[in-house]
PDB file of N, CA and C in Angstrom:
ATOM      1  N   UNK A   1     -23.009  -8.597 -48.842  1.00  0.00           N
ATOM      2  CA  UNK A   1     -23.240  -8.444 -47.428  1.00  0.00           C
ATOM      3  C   UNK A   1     -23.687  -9.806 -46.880  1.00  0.00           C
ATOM      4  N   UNK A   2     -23.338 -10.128 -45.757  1.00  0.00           N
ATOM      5  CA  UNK A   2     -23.496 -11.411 -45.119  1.00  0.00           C
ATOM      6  C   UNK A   2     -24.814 -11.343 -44.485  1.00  0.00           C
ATOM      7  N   UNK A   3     -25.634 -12.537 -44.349  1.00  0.00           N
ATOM      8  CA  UNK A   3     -26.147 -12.895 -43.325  1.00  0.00           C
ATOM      9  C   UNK A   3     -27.070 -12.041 -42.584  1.00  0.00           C
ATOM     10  N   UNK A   4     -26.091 -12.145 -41.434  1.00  0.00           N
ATOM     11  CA  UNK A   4     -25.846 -11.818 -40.141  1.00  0.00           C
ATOM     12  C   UNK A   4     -25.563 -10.104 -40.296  1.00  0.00           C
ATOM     13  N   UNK A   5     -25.165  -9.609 -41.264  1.00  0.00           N
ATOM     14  CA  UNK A   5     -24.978  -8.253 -41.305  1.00  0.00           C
ATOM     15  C   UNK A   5     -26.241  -7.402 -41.598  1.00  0.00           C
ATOM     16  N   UNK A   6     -26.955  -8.479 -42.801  1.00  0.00           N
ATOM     17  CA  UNK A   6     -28.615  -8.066 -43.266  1.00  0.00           C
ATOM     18  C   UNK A   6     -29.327  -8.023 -41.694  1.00  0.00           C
ATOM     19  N   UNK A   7     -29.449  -8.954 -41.076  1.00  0.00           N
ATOM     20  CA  UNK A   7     -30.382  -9.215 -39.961  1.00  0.00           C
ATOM     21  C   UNK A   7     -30.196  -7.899 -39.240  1.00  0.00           C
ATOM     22  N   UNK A   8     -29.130  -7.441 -39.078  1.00  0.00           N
ATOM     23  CA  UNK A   8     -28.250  -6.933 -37.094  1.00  0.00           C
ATOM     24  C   UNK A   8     -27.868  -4.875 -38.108  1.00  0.00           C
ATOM     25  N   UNK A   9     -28.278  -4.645 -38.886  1.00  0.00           N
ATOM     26  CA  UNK A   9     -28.592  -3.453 -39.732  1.00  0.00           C
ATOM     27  C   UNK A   9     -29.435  -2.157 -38.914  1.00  0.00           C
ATOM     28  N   UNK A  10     -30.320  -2.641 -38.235  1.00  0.00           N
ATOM     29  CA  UNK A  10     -31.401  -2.252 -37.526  1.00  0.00           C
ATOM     30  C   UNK A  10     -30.326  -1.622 -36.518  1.00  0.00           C
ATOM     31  N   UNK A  11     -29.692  -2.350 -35.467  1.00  0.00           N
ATOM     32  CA  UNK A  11     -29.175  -1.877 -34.243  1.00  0.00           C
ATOM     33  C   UNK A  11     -27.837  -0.903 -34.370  1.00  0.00           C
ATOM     34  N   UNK A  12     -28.088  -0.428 -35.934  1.00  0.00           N
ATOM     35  CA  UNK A  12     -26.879   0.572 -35.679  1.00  0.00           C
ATOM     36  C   UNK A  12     -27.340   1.614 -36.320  1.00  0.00           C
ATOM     37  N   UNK A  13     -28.613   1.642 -37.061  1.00  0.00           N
ATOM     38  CA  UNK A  13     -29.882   2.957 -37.073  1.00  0.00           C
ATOM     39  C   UNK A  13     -30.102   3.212 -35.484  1.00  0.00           C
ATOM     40  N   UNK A  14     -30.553   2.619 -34.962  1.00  0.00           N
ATOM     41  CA  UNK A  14     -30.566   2.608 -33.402  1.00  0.00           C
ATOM     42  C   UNK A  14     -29.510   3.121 -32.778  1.00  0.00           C
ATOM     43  N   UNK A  15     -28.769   3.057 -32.694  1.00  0.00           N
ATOM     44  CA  UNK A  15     -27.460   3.125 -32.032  1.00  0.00           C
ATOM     45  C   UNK A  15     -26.998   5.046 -32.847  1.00  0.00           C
ATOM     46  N   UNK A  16     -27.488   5.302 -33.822  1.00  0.00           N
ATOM     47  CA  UNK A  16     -26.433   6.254 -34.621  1.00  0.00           C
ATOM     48  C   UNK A  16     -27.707   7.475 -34.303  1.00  0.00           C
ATOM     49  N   UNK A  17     -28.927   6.882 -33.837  1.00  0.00           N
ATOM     50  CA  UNK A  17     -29.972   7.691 -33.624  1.00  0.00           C
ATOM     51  C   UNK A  17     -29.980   8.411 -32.019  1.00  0.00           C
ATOM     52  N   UNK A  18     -29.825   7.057 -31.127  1.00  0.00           N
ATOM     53  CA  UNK A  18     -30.121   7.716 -29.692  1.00  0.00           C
ATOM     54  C   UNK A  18     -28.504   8.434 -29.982  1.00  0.00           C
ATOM     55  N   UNK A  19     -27.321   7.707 -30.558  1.00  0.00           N
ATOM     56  CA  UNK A  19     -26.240   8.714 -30.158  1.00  0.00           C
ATOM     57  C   UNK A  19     -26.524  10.000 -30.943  1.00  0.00           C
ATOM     58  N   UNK A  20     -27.148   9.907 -31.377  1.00  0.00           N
ATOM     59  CA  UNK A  20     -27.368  12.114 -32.171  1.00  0.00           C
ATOM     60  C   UNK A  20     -28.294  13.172 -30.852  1.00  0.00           C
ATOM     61  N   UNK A  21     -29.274  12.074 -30.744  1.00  0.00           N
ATOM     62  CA  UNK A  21     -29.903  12.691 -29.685  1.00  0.00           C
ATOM     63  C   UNK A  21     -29.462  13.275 -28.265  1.00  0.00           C
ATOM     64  N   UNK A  22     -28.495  12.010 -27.677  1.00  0.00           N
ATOM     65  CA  UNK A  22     -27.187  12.192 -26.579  1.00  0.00           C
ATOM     66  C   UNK A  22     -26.787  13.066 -26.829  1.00  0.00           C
ATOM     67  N   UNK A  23     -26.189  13.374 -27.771  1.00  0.00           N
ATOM     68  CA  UNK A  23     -24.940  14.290 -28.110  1.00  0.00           C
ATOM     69  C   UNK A  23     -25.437  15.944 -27.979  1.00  0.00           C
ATOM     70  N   UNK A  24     -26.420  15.938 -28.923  1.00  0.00           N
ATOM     71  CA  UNK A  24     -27.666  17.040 -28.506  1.00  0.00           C
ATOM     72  C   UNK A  24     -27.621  17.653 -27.264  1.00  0.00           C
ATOM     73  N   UNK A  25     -28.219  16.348 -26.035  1.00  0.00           N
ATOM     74  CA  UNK A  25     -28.263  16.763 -25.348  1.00  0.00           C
ATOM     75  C   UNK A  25     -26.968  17.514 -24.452  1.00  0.00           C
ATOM     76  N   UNK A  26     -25.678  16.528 -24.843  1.00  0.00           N
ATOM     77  CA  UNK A  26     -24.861  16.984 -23.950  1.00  0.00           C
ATOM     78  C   UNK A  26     -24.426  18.315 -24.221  1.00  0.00           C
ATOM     79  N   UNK A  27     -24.604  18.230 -25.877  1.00  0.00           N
ATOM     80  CA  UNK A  27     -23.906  19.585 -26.019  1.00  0.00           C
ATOM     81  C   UNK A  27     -24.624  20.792 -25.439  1.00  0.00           C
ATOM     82  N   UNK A  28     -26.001  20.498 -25.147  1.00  0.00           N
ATOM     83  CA  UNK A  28     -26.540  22.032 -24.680  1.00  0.00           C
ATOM     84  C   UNK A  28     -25.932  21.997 -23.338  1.00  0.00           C
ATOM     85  N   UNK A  29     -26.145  21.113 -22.918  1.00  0.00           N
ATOM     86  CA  UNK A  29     -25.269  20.694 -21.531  1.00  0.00           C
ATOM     87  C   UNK A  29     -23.767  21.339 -20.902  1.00  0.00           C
ATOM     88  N   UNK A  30     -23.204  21.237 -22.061  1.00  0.00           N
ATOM     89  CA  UNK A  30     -21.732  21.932 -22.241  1.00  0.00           C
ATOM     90  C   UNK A  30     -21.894  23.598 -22.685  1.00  0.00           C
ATOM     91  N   UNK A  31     -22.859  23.750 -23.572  1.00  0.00           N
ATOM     92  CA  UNK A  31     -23.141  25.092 -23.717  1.00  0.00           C
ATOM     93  C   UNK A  31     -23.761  26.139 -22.946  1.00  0.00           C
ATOM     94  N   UNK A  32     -24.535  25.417 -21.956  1.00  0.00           N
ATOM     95  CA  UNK A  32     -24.796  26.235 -20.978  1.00  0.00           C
ATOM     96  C   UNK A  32     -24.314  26.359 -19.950  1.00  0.00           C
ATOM     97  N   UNK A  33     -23.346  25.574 -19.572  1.00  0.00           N
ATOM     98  CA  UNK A  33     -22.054  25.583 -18.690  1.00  0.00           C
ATOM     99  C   UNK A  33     -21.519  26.488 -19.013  1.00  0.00           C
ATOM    100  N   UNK A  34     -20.935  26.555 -20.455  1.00  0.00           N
ATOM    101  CA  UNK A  34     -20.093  27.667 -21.247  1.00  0.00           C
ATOM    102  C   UNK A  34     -20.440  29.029 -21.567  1.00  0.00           C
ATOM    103  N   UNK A  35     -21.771  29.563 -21.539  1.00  0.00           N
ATOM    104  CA  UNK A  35     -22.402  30.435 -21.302  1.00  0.00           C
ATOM    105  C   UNK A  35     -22.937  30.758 -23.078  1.00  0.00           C
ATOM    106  N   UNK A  36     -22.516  29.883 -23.431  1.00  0.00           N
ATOM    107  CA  UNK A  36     -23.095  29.981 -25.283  1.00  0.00           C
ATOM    108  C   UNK A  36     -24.686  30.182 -25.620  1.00  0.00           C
ATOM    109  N   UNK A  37     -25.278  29.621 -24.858  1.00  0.00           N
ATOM    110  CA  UNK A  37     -26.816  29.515 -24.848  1.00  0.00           C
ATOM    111  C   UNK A  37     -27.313  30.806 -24.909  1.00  0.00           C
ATOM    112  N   UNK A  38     -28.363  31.328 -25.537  1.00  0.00           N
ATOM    113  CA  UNK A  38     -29.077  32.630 -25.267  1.00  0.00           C
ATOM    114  C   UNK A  38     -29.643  32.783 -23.678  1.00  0.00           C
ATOM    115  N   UNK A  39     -30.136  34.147 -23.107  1.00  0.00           N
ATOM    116  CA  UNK A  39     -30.431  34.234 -21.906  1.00  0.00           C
ATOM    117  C   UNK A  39     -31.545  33.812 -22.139  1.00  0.00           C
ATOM    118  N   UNK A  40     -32.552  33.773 -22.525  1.00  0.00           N
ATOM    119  CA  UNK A  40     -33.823  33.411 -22.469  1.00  0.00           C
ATOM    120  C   UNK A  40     -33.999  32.072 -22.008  1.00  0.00           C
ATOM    121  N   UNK A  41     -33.168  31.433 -22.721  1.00  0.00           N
ATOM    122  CA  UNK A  41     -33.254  30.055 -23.034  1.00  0.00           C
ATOM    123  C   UNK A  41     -32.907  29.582 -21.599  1.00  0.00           C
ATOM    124  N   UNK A  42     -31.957  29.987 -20.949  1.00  0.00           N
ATOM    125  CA  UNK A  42     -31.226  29.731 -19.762  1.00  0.00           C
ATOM    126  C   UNK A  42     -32.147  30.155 -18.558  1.00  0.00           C
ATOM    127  N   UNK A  43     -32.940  31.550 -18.654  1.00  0.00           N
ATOM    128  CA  UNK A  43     -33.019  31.789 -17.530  1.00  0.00           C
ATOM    129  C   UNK A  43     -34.649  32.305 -17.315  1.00  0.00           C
ATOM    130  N   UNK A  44     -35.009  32.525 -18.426  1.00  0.00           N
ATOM    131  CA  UNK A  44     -36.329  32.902 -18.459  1.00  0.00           C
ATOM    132  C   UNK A  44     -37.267  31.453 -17.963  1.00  0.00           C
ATOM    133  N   UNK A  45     -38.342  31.422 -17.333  1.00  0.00           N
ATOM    134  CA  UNK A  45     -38.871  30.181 -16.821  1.00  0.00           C
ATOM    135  C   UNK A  45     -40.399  30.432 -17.396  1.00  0.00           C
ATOM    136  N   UNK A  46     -40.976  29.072 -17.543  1.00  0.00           N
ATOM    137  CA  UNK A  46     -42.218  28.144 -18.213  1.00  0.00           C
ATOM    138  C   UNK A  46     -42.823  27.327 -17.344  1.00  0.00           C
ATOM    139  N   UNK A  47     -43.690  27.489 -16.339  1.00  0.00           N
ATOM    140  CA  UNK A  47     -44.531  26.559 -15.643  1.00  0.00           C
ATOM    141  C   UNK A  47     -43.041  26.331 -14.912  1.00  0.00           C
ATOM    142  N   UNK A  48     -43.029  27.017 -14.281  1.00  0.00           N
ATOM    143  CA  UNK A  48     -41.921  26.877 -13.055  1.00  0.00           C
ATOM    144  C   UNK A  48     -40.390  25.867 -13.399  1.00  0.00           C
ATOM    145  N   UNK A  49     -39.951  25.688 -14.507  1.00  0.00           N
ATOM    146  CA  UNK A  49     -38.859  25.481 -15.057  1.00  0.00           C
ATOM    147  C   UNK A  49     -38.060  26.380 -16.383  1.00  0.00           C
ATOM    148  N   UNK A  50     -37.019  25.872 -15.929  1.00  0.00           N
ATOM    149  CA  UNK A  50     -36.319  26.678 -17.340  1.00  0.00           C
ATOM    150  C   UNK A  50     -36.538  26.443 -18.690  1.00  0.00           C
ATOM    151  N   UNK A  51     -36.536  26.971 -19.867  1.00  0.00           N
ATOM    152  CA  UNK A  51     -36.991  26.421 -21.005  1.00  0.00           C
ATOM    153  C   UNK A  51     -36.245  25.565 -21.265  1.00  0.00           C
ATOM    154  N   UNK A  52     -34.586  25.320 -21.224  1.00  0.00           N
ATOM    155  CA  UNK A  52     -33.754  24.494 -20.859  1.00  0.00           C
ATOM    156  C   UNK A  52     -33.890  22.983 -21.062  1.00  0.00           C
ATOM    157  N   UNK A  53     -34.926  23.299 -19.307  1.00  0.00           N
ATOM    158  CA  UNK A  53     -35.358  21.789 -19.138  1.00  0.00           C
ATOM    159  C   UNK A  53     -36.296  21.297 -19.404  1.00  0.00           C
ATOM    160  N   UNK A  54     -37.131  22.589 -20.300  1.00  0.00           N
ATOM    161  CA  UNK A  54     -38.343  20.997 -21.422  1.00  0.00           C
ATOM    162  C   UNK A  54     -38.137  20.832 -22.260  1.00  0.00           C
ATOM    163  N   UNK A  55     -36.729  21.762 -22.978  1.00  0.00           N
ATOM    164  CA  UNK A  55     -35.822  20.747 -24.032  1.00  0.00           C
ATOM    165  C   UNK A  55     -35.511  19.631 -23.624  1.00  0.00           C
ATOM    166  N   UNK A  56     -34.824  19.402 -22.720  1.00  0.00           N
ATOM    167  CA  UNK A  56     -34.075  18.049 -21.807  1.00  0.00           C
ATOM    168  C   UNK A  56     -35.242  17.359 -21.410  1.00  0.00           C
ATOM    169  N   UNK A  57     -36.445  17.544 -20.936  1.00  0.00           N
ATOM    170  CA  UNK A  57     -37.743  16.304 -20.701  1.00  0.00           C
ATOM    171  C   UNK A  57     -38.542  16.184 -22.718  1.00  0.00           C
ATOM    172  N   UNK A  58     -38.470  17.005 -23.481  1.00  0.00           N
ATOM    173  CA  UNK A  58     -39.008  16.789 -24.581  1.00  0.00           C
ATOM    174  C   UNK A  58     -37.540  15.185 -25.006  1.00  0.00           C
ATOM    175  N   UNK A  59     -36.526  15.786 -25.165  1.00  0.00           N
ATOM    176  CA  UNK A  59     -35.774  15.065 -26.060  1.00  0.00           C
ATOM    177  C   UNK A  59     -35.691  13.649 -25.071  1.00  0.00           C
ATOM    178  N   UNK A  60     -35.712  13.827 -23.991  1.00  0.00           N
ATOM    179  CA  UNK A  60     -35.930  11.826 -23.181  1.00  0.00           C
ATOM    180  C   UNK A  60     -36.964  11.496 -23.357  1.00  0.00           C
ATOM    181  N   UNK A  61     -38.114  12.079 -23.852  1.00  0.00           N
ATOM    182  CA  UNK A  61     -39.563  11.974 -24.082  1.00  0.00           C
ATOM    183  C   UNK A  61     -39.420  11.047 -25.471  1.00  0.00           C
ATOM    184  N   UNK A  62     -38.707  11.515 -26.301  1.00  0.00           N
ATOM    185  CA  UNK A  62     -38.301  11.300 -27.603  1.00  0.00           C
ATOM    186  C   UNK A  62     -37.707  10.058 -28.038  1.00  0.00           C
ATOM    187  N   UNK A  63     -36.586   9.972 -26.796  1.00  0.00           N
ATOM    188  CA  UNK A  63     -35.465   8.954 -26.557  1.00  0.00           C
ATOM    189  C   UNK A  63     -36.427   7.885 -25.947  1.00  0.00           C
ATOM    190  N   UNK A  64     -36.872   7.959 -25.168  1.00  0.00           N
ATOM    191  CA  UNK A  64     -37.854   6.708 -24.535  1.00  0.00           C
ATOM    192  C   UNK A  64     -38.769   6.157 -25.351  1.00  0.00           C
ATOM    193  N   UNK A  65     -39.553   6.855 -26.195  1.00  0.00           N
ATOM    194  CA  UNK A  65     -40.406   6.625 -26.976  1.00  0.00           C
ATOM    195  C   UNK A  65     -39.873   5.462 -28.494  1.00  0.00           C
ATOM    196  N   UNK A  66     -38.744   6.425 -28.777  1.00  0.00           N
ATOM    197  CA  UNK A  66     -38.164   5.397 -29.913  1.00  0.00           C
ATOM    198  C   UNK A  66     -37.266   3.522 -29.294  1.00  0.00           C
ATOM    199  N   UNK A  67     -37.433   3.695 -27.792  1.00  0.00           N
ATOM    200  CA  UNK A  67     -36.718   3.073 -27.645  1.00  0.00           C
ATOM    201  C   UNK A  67     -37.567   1.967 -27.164  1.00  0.00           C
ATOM    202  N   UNK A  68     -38.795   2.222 -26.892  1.00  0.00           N
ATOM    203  CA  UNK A  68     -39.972   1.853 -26.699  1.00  0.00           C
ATOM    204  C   UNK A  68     -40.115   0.795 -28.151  1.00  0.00           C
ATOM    205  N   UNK A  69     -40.388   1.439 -28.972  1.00  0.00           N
ATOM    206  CA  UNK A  69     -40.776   1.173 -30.472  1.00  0.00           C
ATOM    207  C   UNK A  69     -39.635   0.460 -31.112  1.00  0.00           C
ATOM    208  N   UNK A  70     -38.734   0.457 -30.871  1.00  0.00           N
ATOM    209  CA  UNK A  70     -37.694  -0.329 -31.112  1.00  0.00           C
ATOM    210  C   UNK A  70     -37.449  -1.608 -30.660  1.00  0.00           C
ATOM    211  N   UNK A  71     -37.387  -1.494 -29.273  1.00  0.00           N
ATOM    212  CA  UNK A  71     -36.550  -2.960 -28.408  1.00  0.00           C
ATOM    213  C   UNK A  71     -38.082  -3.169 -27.796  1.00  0.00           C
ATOM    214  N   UNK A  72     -38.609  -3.054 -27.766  1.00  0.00           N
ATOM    215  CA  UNK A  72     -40.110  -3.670 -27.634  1.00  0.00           C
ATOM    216  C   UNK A  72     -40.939  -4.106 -28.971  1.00  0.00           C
ATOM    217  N   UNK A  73     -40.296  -3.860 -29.635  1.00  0.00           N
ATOM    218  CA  UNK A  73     -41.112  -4.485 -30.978  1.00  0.00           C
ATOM    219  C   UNK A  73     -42.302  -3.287 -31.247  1.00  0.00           C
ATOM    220  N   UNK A  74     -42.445  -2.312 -30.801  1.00  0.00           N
ATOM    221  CA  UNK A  74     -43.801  -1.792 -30.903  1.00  0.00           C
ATOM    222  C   UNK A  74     -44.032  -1.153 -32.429  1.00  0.00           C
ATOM    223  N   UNK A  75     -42.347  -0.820 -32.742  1.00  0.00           N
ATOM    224  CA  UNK A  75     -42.939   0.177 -34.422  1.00  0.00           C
ATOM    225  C   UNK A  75     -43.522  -0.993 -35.405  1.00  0.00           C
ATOM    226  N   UNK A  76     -43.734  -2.533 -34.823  1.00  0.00           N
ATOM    227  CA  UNK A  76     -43.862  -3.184 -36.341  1.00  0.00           C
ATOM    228  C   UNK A  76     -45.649  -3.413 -36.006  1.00  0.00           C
ATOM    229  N   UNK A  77     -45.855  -2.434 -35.094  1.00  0.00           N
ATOM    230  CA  UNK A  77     -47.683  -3.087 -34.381  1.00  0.00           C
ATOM    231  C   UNK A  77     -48.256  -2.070 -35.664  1.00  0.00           C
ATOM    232  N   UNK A  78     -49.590  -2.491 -34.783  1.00  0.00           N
ATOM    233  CA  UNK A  78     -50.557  -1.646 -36.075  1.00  0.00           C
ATOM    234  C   UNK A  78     -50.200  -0.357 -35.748  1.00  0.00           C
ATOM    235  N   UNK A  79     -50.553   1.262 -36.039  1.00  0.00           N
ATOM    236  CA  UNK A  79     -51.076   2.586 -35.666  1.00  0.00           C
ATOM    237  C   UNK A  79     -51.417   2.455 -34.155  1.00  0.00           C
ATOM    238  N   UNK A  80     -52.725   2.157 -34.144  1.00  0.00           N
ATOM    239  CA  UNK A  80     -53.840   2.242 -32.919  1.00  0.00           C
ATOM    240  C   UNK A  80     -52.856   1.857 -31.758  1.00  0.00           C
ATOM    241  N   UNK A  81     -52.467   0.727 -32.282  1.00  0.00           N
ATOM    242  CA  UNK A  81     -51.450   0.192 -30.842  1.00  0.00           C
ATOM    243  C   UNK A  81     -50.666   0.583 -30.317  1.00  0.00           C
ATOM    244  N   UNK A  82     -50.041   0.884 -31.470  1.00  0.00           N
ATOM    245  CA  UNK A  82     -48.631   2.109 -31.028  1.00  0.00           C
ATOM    246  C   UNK A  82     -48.987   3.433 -29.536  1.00  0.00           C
ATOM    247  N   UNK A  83     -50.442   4.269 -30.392  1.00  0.00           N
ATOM    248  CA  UNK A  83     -50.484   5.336 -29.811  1.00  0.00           C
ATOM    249  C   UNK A  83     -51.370   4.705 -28.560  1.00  0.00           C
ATOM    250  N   UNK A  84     -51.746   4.028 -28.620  1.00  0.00           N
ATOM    251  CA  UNK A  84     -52.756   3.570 -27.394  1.00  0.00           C
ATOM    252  C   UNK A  84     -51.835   3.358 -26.144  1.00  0.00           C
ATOM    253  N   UNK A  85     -50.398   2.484 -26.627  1.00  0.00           N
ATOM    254  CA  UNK A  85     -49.225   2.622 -25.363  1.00  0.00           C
ATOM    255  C   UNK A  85     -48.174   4.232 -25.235  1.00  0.00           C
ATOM    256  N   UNK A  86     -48.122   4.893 -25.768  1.00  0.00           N
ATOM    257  CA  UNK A  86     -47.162   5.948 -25.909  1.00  0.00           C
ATOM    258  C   UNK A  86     -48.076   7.435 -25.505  1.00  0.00           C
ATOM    259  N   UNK A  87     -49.277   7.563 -26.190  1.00  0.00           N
ATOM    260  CA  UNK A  87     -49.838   8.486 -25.638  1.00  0.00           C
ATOM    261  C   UNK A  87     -50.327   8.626 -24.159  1.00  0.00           C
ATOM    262  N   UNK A  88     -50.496   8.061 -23.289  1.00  0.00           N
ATOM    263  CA  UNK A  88     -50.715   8.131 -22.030  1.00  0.00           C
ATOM    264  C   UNK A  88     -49.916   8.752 -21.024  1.00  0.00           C
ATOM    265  N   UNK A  89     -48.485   8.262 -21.953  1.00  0.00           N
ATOM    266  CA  UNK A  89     -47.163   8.372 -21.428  1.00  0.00           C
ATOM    267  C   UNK A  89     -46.960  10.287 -21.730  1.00  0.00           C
ATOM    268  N   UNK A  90     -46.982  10.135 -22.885  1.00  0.00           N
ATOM    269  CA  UNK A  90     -46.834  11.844 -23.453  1.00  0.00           C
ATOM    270  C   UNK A  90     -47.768  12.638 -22.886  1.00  0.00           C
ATOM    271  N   UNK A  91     -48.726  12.304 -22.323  1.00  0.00           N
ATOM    272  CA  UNK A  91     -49.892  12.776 -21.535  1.00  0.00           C
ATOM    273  C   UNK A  91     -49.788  13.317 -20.388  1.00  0.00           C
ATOM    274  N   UNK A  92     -49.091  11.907 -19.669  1.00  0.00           N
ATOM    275  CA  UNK A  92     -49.341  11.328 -18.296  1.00  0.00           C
ATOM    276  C   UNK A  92     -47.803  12.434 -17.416  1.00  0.00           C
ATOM    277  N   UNK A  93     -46.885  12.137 -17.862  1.00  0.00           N
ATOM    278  CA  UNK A  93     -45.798  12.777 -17.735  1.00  0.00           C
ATOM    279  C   UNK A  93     -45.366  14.142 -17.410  1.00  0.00           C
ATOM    280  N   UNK A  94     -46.355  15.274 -18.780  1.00  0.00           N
ATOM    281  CA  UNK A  94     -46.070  16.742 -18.343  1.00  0.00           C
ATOM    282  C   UNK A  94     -47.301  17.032 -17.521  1.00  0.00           C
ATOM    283  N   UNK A  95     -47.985  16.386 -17.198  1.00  0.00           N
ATOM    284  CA  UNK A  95     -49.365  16.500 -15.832  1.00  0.00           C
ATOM    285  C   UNK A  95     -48.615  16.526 -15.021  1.00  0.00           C
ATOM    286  N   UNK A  96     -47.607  15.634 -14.722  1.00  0.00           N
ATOM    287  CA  UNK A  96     -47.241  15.009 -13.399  1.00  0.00           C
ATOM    288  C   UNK A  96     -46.282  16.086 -13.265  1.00  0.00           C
ATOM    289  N   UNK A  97     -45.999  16.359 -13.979  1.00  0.00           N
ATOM    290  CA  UNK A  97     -44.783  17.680 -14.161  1.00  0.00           C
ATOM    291  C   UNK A  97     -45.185  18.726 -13.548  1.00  0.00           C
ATOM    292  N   UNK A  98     -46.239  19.202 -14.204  1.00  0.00           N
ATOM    293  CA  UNK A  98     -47.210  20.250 -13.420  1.00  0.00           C
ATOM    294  C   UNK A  98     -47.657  20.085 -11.879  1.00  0.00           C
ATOM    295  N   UNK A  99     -48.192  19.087 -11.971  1.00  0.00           N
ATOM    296  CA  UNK A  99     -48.219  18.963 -10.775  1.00  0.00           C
ATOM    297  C   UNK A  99     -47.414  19.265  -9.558  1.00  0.00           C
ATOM    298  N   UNK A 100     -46.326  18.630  -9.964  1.00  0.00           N
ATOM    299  CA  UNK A 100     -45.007  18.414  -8.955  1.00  0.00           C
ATOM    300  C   UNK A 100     -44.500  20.029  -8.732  1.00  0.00           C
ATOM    301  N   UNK A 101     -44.985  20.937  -9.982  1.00  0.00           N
ATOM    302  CA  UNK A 101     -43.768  22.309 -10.129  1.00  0.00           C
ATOM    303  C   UNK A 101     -44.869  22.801  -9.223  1.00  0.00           C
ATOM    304  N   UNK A 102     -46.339  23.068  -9.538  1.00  0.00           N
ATOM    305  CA  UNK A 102     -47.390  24.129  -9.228  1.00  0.00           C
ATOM    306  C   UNK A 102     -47.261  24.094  -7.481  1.00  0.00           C
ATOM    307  N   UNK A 103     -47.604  22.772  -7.263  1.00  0.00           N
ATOM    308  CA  UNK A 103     -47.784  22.361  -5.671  1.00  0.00           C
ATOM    309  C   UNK A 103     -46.204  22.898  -4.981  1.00  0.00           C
ATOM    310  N   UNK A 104     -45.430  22.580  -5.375  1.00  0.00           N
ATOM    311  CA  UNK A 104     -44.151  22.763  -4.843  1.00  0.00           C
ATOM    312  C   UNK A 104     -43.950  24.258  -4.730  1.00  0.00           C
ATOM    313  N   UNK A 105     -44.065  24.965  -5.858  1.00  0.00           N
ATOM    314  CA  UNK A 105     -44.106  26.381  -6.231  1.00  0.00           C
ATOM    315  C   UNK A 105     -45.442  27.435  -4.989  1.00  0.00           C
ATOM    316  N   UNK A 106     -46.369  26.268  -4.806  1.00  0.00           N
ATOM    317  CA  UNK A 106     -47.137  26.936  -3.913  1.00  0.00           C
ATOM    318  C   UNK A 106     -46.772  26.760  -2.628  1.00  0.00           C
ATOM    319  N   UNK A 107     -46.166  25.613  -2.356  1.00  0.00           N
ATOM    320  CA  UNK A 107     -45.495  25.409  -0.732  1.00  0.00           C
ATOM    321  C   UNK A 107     -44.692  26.140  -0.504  1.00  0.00           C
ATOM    322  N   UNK A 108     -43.430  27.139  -1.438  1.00  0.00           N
ATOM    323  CA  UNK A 108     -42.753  27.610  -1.287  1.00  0.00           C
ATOM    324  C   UNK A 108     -42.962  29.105  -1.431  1.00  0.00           C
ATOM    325  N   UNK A 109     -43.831  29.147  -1.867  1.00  0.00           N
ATOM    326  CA  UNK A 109     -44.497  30.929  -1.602  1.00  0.00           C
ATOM    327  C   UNK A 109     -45.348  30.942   0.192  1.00  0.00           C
ATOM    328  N   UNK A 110     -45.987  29.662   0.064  1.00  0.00           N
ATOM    329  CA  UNK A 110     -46.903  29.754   1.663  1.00  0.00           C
ATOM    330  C   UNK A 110     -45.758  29.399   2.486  1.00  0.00           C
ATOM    331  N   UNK A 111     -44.840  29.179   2.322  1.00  0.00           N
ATOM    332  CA  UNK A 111     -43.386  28.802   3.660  1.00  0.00           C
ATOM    333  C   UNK A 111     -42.390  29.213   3.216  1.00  0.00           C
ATOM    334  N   UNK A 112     -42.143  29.933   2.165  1.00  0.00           N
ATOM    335  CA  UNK A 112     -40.884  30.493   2.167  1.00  0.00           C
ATOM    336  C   UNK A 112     -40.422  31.507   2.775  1.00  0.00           C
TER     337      UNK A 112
END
């Protein structure tokens, strides 16, 4: 193996990873178009979304995070560092989530 092939190894773990995850996603994507999905899954709701879609915010949660740790250099930091930038985020995110569904969910019961 050359070189240049040892070095550049990394970006196609990368590459073979977010594409599994993509694909994931699209396929539920296509499957619930297609009506393949269980009803629950589709239609039953969780803090004012479909279960659906905290598959689809878990797995970009996932996707951002590795991509974070990757092309930022962050997986070669210590532990502490890692979670000190990423947890805030995993934190910060389904708050804001809540937020956005509860308040909205209440404007639309007081004005609907």
């Amino acid at each position: 193996m050359s070189e240049n092939n040892k070095s550049n190894w990394w970006i196609w773990k990368v590459f073979w990873i977010l594409l599994g995850l993509t694909t994931v996603e699209v396929a539920l994507g296509i499957f619930k178009v297609n009506g393949f999905l269980p009803h629950a899954l589709v239609h039953d709701h969780f803090i004012g979304l479909k279960w659906l879609t905290h598959i689809f915010i878990i797995l970009t949660l996932i996707k951002a995070a590795y991509i974070v740790m990757t092309f930022m250099h962050l997986g070669f930091e210590k532990k502490s560092l890692r979670w000190t930038i990423l947890l805030p985020a995993f934190i910060l995110i389904p708050y804001l989530l809540f937020i956005v569904l509860s308040e909205a969910s209440h404007h639309f019961l007081m004005n609907g």
